[in-house]
Protein backbone atom coordinates (compact mmCIF):
# COMPACT_ATOMS: atom_id res chain seq x y z
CA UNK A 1 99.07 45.34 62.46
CA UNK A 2 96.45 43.16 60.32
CA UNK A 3 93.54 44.09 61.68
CA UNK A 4 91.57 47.61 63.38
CA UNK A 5 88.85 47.15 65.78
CA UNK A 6 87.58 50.39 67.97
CA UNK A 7 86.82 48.40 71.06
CA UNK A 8 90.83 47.34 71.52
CA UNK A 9 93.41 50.10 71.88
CA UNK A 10 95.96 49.53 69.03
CA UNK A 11 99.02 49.19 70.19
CA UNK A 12 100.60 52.71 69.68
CA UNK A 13 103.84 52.04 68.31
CA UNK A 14 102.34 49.70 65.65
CA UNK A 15 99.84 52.07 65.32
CA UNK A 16 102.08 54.81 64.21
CA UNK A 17 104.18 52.44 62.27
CA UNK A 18 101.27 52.22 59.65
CA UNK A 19 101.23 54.63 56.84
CA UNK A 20 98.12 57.14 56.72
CA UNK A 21 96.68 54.76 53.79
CA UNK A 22 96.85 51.98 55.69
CA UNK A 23 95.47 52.94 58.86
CA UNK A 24 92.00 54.72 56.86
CA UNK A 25 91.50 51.04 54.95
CA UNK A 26 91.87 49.06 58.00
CA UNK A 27 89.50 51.24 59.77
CA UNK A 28 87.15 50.99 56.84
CA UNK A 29 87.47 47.60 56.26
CA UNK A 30 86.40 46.98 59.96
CA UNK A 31 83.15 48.79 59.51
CA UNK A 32 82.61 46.55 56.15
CA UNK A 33 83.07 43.57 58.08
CA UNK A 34 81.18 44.87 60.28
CA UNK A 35 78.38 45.64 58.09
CA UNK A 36 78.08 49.57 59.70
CA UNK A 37 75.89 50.95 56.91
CA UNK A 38 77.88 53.86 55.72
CA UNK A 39 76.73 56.05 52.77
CA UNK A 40 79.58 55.39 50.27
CA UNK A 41 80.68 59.29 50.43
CA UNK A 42 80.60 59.21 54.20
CA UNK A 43 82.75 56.66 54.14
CA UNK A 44 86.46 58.51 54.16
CA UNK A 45 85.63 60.87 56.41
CA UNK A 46 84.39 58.50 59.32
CA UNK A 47 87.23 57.14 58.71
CA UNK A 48 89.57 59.87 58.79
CA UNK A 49 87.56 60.85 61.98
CA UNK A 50 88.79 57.44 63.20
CA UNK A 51 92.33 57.59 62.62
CA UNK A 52 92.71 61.37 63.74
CA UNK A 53 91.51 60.12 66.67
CA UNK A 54 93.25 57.02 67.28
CA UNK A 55 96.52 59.19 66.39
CA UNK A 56 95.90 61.32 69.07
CA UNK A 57 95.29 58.58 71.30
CA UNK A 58 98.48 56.64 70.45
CA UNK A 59 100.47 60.16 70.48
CA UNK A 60 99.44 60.60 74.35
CA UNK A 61 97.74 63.66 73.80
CA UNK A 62 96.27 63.98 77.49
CA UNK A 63 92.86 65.76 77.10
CA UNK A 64 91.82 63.30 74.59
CA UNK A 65 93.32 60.35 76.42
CA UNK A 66 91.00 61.72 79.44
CA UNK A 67 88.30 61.97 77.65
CA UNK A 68 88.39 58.66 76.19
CA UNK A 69 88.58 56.68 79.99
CA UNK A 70 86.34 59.08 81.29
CA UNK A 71 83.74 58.46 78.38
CA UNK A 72 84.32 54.52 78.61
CA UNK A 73 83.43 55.02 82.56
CA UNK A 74 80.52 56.64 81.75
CA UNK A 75 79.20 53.87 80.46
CA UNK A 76 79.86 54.40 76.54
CA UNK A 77 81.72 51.42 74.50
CA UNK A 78 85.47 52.42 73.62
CA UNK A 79 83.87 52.62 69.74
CA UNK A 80 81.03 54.83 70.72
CA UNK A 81 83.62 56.78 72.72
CA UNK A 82 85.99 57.28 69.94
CA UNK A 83 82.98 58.80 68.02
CA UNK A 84 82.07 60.79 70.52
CA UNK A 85 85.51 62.41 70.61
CA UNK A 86 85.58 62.47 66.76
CA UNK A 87 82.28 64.39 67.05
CA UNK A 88 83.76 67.41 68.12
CA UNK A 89 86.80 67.25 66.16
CA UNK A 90 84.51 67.39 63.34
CA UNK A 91 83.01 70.56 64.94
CA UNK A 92 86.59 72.07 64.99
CA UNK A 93 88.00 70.88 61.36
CA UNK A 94 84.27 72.52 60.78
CA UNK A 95 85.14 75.64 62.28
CA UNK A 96 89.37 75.69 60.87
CA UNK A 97 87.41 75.85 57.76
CA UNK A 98 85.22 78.34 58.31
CA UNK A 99 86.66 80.78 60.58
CA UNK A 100 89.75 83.14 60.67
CA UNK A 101 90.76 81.35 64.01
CA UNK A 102 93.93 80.42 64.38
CA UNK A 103 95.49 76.95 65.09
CA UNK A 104 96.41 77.58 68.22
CA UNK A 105 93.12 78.54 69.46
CA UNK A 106 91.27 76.07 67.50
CA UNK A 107 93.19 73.48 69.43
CA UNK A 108 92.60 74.94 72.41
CA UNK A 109 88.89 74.96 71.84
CA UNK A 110 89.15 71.61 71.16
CA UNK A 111 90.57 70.22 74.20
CA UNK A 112 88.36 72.44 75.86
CA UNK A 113 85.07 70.91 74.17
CA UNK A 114 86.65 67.13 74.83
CA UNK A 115 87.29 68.20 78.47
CA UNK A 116 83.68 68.92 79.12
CA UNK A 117 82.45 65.89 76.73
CA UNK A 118 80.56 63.32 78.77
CA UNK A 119 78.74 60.28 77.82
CA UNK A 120 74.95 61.92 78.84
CA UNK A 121 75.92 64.99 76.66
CA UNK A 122 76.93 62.48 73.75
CA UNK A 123 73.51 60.21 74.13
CA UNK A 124 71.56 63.37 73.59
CA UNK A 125 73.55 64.75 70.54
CA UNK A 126 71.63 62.02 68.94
């Protein structure tokens, strides 16, 4: 895989193939390209956002593959949909970090929180 770009699925299994490394600059270097204005310490966690994401995605994990056609049917791009997603995984890395909560319900939170994700609730979040 040469190249990342949100609004084409990856194919999984090259994908997974890719180191961790790998996968963070190639999602980085598509928002360069891009020109997405990023503030430089911003940068690696977007982009770890991205690829957590993305893993999930290519590992079949069904809430978040849901989510993801749902959100696109909505009406969001599959970019703005991936951040949506990544949103609330930010909320729950957020929360691992600052609650006694245990994996296992932290997870389950999560899926629960992508479940009820929809594109209007994303446009508002700003």
């Amino acid at each position: 895989m040469q190249r990342y770009n949100p609004e084409q699925e990856p194919r999984a299994d090259e994908w997974l193939a890719l180191d961790e490394g790998r996968r963070l600059d190639l999602v980085e270097i598509f928002h360069r390209d891009e020109r997405i204005s990023l503030r430089q310490e911003a940068r690696l966690a977007h982009a770890s956002i991205h690829v957590v994401v993305e893993n999930q995605l290519a590992l079949k994990r069904e809430p978040i593959v849901r989510a993801l056609l749902r959100l696109m049917k909505q009406g969001l791009s599959r970019h703005d949909a991936v951040h949506a997603i990544g949103s609330v995984l930010g909320e729950t890395v957020h929360d691992a970090m600052t609650t006694e909560e245990t994996g296992e319900t932290l997870n389950a939170r999560y899926y629960a929180a992508v479940e009820r994700l929809s594109a209007q609730s994303w446009n508002k979040s700003g």
